[in-house]
N, C-alpha and C. Protein backbone atom coordinates (compact mmCIF):
# COMPACT_ATOMS: atom_id res chain seq x y z
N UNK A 1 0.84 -1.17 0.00
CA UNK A 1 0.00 0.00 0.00
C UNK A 1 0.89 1.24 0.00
N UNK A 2 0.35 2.14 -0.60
CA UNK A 2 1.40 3.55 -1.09
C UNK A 2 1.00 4.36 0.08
N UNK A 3 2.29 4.72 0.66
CA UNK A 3 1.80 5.74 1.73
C UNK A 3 1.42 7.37 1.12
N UNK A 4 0.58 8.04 2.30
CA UNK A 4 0.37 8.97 1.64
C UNK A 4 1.24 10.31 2.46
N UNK A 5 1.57 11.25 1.72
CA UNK A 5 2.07 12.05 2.31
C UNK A 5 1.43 13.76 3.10
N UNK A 6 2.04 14.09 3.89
CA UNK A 6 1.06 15.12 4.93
C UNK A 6 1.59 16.76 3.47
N UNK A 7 0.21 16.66 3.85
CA UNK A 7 -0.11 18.12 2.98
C UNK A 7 1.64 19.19 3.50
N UNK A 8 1.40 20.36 2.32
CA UNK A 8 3.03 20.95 2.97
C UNK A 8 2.40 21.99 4.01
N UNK A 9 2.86 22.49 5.13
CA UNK A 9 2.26 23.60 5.92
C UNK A 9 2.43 24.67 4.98
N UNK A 10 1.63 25.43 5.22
CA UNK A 10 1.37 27.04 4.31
C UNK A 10 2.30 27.70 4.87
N UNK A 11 2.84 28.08 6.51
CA UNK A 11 3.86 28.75 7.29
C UNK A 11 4.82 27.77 8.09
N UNK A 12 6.73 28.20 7.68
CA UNK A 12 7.47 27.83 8.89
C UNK A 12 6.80 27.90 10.07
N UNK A 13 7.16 27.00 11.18
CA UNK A 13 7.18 26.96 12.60
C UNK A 13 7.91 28.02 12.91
N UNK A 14 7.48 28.42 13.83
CA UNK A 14 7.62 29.62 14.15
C UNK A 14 7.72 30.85 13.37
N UNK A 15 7.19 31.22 12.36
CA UNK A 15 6.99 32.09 11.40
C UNK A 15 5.45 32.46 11.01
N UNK A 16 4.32 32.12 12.16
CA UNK A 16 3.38 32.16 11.14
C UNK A 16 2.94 32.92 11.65
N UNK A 17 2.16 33.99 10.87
CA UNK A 17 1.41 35.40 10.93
C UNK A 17 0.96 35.85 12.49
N UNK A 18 0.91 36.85 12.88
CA UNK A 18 0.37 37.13 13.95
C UNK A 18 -0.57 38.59 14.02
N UNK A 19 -1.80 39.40 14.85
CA UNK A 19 -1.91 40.31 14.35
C UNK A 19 -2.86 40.52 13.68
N UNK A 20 -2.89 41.46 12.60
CA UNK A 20 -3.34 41.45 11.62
C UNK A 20 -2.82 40.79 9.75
N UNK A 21 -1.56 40.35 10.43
CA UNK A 21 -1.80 39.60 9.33
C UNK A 21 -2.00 38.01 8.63
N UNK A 22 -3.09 37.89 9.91
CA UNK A 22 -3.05 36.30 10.18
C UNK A 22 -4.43 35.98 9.14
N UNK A 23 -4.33 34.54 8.51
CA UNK A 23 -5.40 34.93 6.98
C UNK A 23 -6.88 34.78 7.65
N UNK A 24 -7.48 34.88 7.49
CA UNK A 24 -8.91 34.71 8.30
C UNK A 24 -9.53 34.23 6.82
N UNK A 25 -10.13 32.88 7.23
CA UNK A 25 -10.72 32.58 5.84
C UNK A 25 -12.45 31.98 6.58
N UNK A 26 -13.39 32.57 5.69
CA UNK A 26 -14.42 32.19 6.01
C UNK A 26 -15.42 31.55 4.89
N UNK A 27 -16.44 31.10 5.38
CA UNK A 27 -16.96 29.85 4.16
C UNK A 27 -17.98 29.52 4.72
N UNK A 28 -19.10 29.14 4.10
CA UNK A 28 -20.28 28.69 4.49
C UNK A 28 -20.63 27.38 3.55
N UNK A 29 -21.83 26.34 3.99
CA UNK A 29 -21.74 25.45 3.00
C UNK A 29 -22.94 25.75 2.58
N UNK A 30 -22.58 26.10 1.18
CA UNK A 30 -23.71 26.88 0.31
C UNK A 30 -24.17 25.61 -0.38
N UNK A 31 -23.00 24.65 -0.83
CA UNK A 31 -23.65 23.20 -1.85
C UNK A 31 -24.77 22.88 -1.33
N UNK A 32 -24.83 22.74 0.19
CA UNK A 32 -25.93 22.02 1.08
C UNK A 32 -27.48 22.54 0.69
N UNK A 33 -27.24 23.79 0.56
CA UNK A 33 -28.44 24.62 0.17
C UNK A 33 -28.92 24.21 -1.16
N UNK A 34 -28.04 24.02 -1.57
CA UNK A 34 -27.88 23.78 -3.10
C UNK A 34 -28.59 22.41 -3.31
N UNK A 35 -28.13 21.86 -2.61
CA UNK A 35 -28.66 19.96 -3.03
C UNK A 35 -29.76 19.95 -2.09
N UNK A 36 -30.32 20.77 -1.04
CA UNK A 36 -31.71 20.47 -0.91
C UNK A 36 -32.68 21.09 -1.53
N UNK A 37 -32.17 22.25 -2.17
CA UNK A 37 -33.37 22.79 -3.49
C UNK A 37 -33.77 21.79 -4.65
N UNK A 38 -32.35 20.91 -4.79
CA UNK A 38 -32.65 19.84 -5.68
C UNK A 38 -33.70 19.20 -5.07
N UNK A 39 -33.43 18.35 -3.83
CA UNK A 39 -34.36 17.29 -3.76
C UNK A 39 -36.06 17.62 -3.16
N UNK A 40 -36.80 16.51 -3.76
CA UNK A 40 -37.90 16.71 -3.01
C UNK A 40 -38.17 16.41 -2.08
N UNK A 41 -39.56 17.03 -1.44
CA UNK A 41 -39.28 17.00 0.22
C UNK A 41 -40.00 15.60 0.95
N UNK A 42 -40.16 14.74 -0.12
CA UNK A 42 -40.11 13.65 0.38
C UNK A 42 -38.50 12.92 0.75
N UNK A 43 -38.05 13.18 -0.30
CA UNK A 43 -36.93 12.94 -0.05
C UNK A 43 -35.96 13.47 0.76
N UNK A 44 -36.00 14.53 1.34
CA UNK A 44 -35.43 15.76 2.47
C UNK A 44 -36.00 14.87 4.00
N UNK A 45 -37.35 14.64 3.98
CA UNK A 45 -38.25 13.57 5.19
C UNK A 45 -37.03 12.42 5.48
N UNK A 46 -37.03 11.79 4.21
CA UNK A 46 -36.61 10.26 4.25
C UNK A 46 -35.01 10.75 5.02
N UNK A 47 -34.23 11.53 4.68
CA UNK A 47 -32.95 12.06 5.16
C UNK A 47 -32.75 12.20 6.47
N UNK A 48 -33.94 13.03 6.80
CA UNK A 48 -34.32 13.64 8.54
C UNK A 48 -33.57 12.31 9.15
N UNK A 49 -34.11 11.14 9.06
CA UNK A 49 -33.80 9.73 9.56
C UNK A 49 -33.07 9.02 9.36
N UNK A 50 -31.58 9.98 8.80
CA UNK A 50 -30.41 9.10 8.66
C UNK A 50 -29.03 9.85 9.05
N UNK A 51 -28.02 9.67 8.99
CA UNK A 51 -26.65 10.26 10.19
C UNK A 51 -26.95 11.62 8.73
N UNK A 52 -27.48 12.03 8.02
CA UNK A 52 -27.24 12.95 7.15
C UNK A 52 -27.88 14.41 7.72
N UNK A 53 -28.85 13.95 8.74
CA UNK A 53 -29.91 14.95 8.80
C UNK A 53 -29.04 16.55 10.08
N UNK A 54 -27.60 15.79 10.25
CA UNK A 54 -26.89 16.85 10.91
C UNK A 54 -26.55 17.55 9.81
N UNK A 55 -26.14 16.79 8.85
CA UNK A 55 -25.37 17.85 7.65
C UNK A 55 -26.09 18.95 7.35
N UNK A 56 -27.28 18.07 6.55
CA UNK A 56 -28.55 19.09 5.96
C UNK A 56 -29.09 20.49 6.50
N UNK A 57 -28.77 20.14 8.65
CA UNK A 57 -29.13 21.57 9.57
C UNK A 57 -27.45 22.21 8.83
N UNK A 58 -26.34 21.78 8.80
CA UNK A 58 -25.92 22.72 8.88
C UNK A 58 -25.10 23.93 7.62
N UNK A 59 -26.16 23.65 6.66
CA UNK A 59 -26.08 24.33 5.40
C UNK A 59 -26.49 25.62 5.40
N UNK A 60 -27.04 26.03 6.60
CA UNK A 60 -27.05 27.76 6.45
C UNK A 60 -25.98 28.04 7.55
N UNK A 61 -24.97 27.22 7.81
CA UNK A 61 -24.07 27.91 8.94
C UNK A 61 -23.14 28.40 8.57
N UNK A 62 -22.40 29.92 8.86
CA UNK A 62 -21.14 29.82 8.47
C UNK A 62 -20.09 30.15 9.32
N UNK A 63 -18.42 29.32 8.96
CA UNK A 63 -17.35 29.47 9.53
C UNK A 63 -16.67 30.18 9.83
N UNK A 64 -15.70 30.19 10.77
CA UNK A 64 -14.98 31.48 10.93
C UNK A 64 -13.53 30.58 11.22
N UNK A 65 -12.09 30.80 10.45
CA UNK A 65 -11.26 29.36 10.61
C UNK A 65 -10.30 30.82 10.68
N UNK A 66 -9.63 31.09 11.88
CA UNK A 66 -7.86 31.76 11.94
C UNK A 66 -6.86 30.93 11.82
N UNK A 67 -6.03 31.27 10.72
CA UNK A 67 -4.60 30.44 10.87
C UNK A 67 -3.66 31.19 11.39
């Protein structure tokens, strides 16, 4: 089996932003919104009742991630 390798860090250790110039990236999950306009709401029901129905609440939430 092929190992896999760790993503590269964006900042040296001990070099990374502080302040204001630390990146603040924010994001919401808009797809979510997106794929329940697709489906019908029978099908949105049938979801309620499966490990999905956390996802589906959390498609109007959005993030706030400091690096």
């Amino acid at each position: 089996m092929e190992e896999l390798e760790l993503p590269s860090r964006l900042f040296e250790t001990g070099f990374e932003p502080v302040g204001k110039k630390r990146v603040n990236s924010y994001f919401n999950l808009w797809l979510i919104e997106l794929i329940k306009l697709a489906l019908d709401e029978e099908d949105l029901e049938m979801l309620q009742g499966t490990q999905f129905a956390t996802v589906l609440r959390m498609g109007g939430h959005t993030f706030s991630v400091m690096y």
